[in-house]
Protein backbone atom coordinates (compact mmCIF):
# COMPACT_ATOMS: atom_id res chain seq x y z
CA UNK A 1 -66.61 -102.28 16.86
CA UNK A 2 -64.07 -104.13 14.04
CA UNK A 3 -64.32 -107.21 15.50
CA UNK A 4 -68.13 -107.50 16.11
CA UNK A 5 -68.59 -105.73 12.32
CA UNK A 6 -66.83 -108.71 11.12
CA UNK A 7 -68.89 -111.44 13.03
CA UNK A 8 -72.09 -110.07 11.55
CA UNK A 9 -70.48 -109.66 8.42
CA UNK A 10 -69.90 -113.68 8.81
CA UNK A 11 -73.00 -114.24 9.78
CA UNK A 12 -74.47 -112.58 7.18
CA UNK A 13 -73.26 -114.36 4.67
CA UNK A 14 -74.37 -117.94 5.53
CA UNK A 15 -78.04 -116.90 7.33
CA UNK A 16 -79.02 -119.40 9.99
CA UNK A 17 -81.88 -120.05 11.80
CA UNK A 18 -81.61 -119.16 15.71
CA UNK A 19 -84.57 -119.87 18.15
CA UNK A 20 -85.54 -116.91 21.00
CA UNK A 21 -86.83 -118.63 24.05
CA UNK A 22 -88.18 -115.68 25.74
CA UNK A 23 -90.30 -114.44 22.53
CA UNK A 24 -92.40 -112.33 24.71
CA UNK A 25 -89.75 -110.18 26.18
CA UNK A 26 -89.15 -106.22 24.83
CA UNK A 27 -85.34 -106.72 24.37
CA UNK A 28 -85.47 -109.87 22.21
CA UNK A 29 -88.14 -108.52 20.21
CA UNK A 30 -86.33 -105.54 19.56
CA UNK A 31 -83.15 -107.94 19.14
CA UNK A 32 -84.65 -109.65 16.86
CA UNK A 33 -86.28 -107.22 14.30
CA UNK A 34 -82.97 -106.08 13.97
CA UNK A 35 -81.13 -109.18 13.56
CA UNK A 36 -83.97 -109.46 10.52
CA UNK A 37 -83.31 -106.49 9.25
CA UNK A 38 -80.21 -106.49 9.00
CA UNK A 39 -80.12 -110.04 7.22
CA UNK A 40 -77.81 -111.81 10.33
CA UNK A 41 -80.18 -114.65 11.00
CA UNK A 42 -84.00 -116.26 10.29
CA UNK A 43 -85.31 -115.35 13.94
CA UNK A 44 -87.82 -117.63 15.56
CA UNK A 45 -89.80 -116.17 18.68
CA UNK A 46 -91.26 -118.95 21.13
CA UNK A 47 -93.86 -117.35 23.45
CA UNK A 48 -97.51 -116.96 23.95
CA UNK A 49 -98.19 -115.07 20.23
CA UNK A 50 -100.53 -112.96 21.07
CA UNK A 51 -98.39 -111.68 24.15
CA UNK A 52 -95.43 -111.41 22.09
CA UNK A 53 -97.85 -109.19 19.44
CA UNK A 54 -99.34 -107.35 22.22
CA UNK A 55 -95.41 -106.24 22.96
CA UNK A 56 -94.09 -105.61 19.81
CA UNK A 57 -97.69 -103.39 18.87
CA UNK A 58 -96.99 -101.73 22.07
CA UNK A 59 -93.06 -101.15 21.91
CA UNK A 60 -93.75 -100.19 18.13
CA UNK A 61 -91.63 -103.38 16.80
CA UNK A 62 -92.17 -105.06 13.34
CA UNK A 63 -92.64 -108.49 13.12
CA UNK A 64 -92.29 -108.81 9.47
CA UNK A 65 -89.86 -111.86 8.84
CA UNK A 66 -89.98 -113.27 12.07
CA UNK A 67 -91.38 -116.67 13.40
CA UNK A 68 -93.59 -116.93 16.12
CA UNK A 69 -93.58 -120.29 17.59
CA UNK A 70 -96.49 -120.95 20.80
CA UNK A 71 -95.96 -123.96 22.28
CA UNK A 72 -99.14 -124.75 23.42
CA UNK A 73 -100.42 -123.91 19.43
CA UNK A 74 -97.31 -125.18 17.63
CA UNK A 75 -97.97 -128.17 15.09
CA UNK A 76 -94.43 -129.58 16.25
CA UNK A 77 -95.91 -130.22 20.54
CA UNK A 78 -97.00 -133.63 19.73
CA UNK A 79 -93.31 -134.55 17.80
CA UNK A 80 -91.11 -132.86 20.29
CA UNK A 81 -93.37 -134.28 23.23
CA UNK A 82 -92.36 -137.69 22.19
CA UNK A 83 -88.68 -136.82 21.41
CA UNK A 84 -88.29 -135.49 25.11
CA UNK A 85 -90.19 -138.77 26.06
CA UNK A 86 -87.55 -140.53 24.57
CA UNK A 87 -84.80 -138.82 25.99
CA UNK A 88 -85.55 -138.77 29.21
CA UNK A 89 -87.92 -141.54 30.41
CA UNK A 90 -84.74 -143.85 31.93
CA UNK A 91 -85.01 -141.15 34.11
CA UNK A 92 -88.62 -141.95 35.06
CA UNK A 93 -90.58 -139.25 32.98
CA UNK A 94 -93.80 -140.16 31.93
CA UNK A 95 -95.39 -139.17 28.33
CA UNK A 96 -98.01 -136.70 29.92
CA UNK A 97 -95.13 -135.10 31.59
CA UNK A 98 -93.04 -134.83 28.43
CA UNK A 99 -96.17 -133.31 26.95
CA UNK A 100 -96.21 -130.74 29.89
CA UNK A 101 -92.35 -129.90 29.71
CA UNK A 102 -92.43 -129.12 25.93
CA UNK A 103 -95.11 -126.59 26.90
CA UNK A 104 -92.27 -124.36 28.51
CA UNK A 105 -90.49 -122.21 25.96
CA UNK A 106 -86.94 -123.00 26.82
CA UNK A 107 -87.30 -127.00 26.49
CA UNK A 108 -89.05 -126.24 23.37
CA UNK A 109 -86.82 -124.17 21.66
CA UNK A 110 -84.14 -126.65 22.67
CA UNK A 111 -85.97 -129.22 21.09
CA UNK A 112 -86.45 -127.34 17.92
CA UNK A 113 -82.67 -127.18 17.74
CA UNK A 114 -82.08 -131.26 18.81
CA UNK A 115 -84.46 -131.73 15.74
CA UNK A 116 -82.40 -129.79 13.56
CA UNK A 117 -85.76 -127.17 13.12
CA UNK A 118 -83.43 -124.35 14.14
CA UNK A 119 -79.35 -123.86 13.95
CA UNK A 120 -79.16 -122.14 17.33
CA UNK A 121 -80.51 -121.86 19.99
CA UNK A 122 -80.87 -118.49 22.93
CA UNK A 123 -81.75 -117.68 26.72
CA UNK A 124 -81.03 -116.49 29.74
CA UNK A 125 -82.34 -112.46 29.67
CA UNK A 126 -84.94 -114.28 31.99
CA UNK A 127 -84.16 -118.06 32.63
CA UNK A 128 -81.21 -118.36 34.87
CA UNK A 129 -77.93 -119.51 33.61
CA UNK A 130 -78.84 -122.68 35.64
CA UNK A 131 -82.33 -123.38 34.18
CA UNK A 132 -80.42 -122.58 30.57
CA UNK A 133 -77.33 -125.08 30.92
CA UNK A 134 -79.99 -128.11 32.48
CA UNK A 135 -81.78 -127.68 29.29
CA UNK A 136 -79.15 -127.35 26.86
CA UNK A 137 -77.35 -130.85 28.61
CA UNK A 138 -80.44 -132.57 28.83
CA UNK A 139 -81.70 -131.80 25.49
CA UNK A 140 -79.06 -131.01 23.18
CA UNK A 141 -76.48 -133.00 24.56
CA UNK A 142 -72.59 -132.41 24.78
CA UNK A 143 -70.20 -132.91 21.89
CA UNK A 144 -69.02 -136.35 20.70
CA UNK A 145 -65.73 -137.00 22.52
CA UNK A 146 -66.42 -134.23 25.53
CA UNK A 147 -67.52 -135.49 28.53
CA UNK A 148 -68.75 -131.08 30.07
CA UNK A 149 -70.01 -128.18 29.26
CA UNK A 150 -67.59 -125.07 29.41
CA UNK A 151 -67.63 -121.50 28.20
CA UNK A 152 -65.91 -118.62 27.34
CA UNK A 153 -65.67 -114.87 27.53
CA UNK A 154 -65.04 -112.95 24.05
CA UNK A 155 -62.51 -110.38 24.80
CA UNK A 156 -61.91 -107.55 22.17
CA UNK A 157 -59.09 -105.31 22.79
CA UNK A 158 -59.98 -102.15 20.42
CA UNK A 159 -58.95 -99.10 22.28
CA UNK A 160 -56.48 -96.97 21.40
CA UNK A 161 -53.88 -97.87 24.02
CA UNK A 162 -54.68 -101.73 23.76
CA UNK A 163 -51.65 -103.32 21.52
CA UNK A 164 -51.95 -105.65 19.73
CA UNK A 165 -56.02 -104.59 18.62
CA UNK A 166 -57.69 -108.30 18.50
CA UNK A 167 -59.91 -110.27 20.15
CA UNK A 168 -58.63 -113.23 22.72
CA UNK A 169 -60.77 -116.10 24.08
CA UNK A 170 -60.99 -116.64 27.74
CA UNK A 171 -62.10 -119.68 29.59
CA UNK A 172 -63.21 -121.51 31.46
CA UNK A 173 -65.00 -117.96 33.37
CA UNK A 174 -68.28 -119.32 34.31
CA UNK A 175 -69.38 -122.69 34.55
CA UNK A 176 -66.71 -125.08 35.93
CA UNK A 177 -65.87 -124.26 39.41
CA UNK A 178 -62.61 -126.41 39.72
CA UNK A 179 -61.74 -128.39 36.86
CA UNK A 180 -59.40 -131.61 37.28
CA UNK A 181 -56.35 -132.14 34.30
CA UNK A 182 -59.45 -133.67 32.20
CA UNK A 183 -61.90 -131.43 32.31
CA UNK A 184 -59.05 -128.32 32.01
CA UNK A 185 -57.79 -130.24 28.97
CA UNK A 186 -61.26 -130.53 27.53
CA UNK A 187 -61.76 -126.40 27.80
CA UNK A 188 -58.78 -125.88 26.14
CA UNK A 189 -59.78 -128.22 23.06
CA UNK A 190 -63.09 -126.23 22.92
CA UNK A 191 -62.17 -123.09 23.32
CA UNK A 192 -59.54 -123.66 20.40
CA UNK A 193 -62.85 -124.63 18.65
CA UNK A 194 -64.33 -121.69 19.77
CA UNK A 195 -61.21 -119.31 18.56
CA UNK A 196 -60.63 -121.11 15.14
CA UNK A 197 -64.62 -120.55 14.58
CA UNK A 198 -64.99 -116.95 15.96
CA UNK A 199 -61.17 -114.68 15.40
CA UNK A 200 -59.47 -114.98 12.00
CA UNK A 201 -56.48 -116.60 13.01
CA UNK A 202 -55.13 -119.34 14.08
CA UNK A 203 -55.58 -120.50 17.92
CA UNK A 204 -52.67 -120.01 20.21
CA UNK A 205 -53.37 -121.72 23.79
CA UNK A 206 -51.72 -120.71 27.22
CA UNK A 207 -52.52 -122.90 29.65
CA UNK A 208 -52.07 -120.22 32.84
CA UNK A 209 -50.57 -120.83 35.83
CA UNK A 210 -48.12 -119.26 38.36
CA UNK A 211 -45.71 -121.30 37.35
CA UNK A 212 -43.39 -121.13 33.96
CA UNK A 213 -42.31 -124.18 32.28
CA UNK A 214 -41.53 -125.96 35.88
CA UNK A 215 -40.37 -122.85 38.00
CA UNK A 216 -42.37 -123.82 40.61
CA UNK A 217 -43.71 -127.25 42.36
CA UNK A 218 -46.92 -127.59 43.61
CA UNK A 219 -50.25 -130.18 42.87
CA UNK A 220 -51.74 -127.04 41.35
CA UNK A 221 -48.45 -126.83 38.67
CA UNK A 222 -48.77 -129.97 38.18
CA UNK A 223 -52.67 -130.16 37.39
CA UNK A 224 -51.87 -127.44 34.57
CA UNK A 225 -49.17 -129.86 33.73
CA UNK A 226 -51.32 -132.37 33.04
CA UNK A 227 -53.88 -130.60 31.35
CA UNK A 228 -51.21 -129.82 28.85
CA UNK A 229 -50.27 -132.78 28.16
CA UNK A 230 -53.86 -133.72 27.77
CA UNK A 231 -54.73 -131.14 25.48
CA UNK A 232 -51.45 -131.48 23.16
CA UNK A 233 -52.39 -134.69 22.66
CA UNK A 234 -55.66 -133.96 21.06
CA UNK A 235 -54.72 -131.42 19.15
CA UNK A 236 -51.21 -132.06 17.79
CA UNK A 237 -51.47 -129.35 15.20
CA UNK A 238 -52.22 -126.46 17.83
CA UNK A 239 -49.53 -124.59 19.43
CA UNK A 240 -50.24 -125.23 23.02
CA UNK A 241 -48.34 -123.41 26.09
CA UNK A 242 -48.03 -124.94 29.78
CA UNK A 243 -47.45 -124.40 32.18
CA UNK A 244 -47.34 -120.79 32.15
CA UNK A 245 -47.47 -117.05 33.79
CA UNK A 246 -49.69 -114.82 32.22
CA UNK A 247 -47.06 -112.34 31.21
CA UNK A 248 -45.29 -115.34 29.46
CA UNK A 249 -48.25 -115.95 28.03
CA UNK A 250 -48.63 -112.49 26.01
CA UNK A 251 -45.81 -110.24 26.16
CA UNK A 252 -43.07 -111.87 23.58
CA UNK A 253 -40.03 -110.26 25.53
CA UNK A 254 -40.98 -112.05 28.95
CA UNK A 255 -41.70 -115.52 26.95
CA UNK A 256 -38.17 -115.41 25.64
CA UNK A 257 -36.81 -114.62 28.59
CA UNK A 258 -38.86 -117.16 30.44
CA UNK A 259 -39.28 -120.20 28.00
CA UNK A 260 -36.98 -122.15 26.11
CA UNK A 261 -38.55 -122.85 22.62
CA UNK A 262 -41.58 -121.35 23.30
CA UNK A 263 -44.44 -122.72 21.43
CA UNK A 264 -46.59 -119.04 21.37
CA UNK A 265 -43.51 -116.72 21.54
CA UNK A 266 -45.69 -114.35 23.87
CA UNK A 267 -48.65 -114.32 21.43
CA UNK A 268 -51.55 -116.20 22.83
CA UNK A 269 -54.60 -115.42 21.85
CA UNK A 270 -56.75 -118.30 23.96
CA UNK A 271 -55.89 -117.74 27.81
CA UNK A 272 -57.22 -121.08 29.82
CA UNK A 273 -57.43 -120.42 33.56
CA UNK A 274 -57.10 -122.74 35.65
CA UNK A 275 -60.22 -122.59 37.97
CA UNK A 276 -63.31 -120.40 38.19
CA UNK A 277 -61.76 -118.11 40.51
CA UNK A 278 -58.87 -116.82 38.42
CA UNK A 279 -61.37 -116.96 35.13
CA UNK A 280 -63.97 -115.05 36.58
CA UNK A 281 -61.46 -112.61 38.27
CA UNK A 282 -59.41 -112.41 35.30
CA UNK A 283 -62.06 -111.35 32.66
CA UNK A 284 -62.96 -108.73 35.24
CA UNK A 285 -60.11 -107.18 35.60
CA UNK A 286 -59.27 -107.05 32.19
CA UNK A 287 -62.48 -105.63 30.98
CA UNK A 288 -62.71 -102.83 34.34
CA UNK A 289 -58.91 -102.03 34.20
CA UNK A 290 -58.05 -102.52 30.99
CA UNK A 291 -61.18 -101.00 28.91
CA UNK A 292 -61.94 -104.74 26.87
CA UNK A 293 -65.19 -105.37 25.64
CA UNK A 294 -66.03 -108.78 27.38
CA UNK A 295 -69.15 -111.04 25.51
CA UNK A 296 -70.36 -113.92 26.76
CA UNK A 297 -69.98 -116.32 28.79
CA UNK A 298 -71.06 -118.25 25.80
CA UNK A 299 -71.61 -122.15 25.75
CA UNK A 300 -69.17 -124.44 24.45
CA UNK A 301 -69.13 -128.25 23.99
CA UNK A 302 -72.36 -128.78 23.33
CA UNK A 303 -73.06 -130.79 20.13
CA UNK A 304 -75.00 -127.37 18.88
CA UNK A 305 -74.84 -123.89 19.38
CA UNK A 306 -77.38 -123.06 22.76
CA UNK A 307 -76.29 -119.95 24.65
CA UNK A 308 -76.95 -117.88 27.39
CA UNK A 309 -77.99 -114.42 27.96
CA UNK A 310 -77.57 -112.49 31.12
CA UNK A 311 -80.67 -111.27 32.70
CA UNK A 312 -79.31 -108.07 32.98
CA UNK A 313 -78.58 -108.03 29.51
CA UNK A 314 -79.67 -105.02 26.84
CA UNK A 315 -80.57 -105.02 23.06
CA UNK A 316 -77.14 -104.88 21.92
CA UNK A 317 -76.27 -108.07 23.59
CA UNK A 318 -78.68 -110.14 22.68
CA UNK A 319 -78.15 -108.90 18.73
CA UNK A 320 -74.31 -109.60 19.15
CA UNK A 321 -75.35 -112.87 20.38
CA UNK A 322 -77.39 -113.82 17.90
CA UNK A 323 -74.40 -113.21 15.08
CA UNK A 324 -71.90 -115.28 16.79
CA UNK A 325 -74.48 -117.88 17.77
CA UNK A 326 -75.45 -117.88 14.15
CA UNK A 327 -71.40 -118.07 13.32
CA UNK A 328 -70.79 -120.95 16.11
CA UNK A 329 -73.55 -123.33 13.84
CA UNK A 330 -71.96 -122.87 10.69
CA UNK A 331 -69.37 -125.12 12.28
């Protein structure tokens, strides 16, 4: 796909470092002596080594180039130990259960990235998206200035019928069930982030609603309101739409129809739902109906890159992942 040939074209060119939890799995194995390979990242596996030998001898895998990190084996327990210690004992965690935790895979690969051994971190084609998100707030931490942790779905429209052909950011579509004004504001300042970072143009944020610039009154309008206001107040320099209908929001006909001095003209490329329920439902449908590719959800305000597989996930989409996790840390 264009879009995806470009990422790992990006990634390729400034090769990070990007830590595997699940090291002893087939598909990041696989993932990962591709993403090798093919030059898109230094790949570290964390995992019992001779399990994650054992697999890659059996699946017929090379591990040339790749990093095997074992926990219970690695030089950096002891150092990580203490920095979870550290971290966490106002919370009443002892040293000898610091020492235990760092034993795990995922809390160890997430302290490899908090000590800056590793640009990126990955999980979730076994941890649950739960077990990954604890980790990645306890141990990496969120962004200075954001007070969650969001994400957002990918979306490339490269069909033939799809017009225009480009990829769009969608968010919030599967972490925060009902976001107030501040927290909808914050998504939309990351998921700019995320857009300026990921697509090769310049972000253009609807803030969705089913209202258009005041046609309707309800606390609901009014939250999206808000939210705008919020978010055009951190980022002056970001054309910014809200409150708005969807078909406002893209089609350039309807927006001038529908909004005086539009701020998009139609042509967002960064849709921000305004709950779970219209995120979730809205990738969906877009992706069933309408033939889009959808990635993710991937992480977003987190001071560094830490993402999340699904458990259902293949080869492909933990490769994919690894190039735009690798892109994400190049800042």
């Amino acid at each position: 796909m264009q879009f995806l040939d470009s990422i790992i074209r990006k990634a390729q060119t400034h090769r990070q470092t990007i830590v595997l939890a699940e090291g002893e799995d087939k598909r990041i194995i696989e993932a990962a002596q591709r993403a090798t390979a093919d030059g898109i990242a230094n790949c570290i596996l964390v995992g019992n080594e001779a399990a994650i030998h054992e697999q890659a001898k059996a699946s017929g895998f090379n591990l040339n180039g790749i990093r095997i990190e074992d926990p219970g084996a690695s030089q950096y327990h002891q150092r990580y130990s203490k920095e979870l210690w550290r971290l966490r004992k106002h919370k009443g965690m002892t040293f000898e259960q610091a020492q235990q935790q760092a034993l795990d895979p995922l809390c160890f690969a997430d302290l490899m990235l908090r000590a800056n051994d590793a640009d990126g971190s990955i999980a979730g084609a076994v941890y649950t998206t739960g077990d990954r998100v604890r980790s990645a707030l306890q141990i990496v931490g969120v962004m200075p200035g954001f007070n969650s942790v969001s994400s957002f779905m990918l979306m490339l429209f490269e069909a033939e019928h799809h017009y225009p052909r480009q990829a769009m950011v969608f968010a919030d579509c599967g972490l925060i069930v009902d976001p107030d004004a501040e927290q909808l504001a914050e998504i939309a300042v990351a998921a700019a982030q995320s857009a300026r970072q990921l697509i090769d143009d310049e972000p253009r944020v609807a803030m969705l609603s089913f209202s258009t610039d005041g046609s309707a009154n309800h606390p609901l309008v009014e939250k999206v309101q808000e939210a705008t206001r919020l978010a055009r107040k951190q980022m002056p320099g970001v054309a910014i739409e809200g409150e708005v209908q969807l078909d406002a929001a893209i089609v350039p006909a309807i927006a001038l129809q529908k909004i005086s001095k539009s701020r998009i003209e139609g042509r967002a490329n960064v849709l921000i739902f305004p709950d779970l329920n219209a995120g979730n439902i809205g990738y969906k449908l877009t992706q069933r109906f309408g033939g889009a590719v959808a990635i993710g959800p991937i992480l977003q305000g987190l001071s560094r890159p830490a993402n999340d597989l699904s458990r259902g996930c293949n080869t492909d989409d933990v490769y994919y992942l690894v190039a735009l996790t690798a892109v994400q840390s190049r800042g």
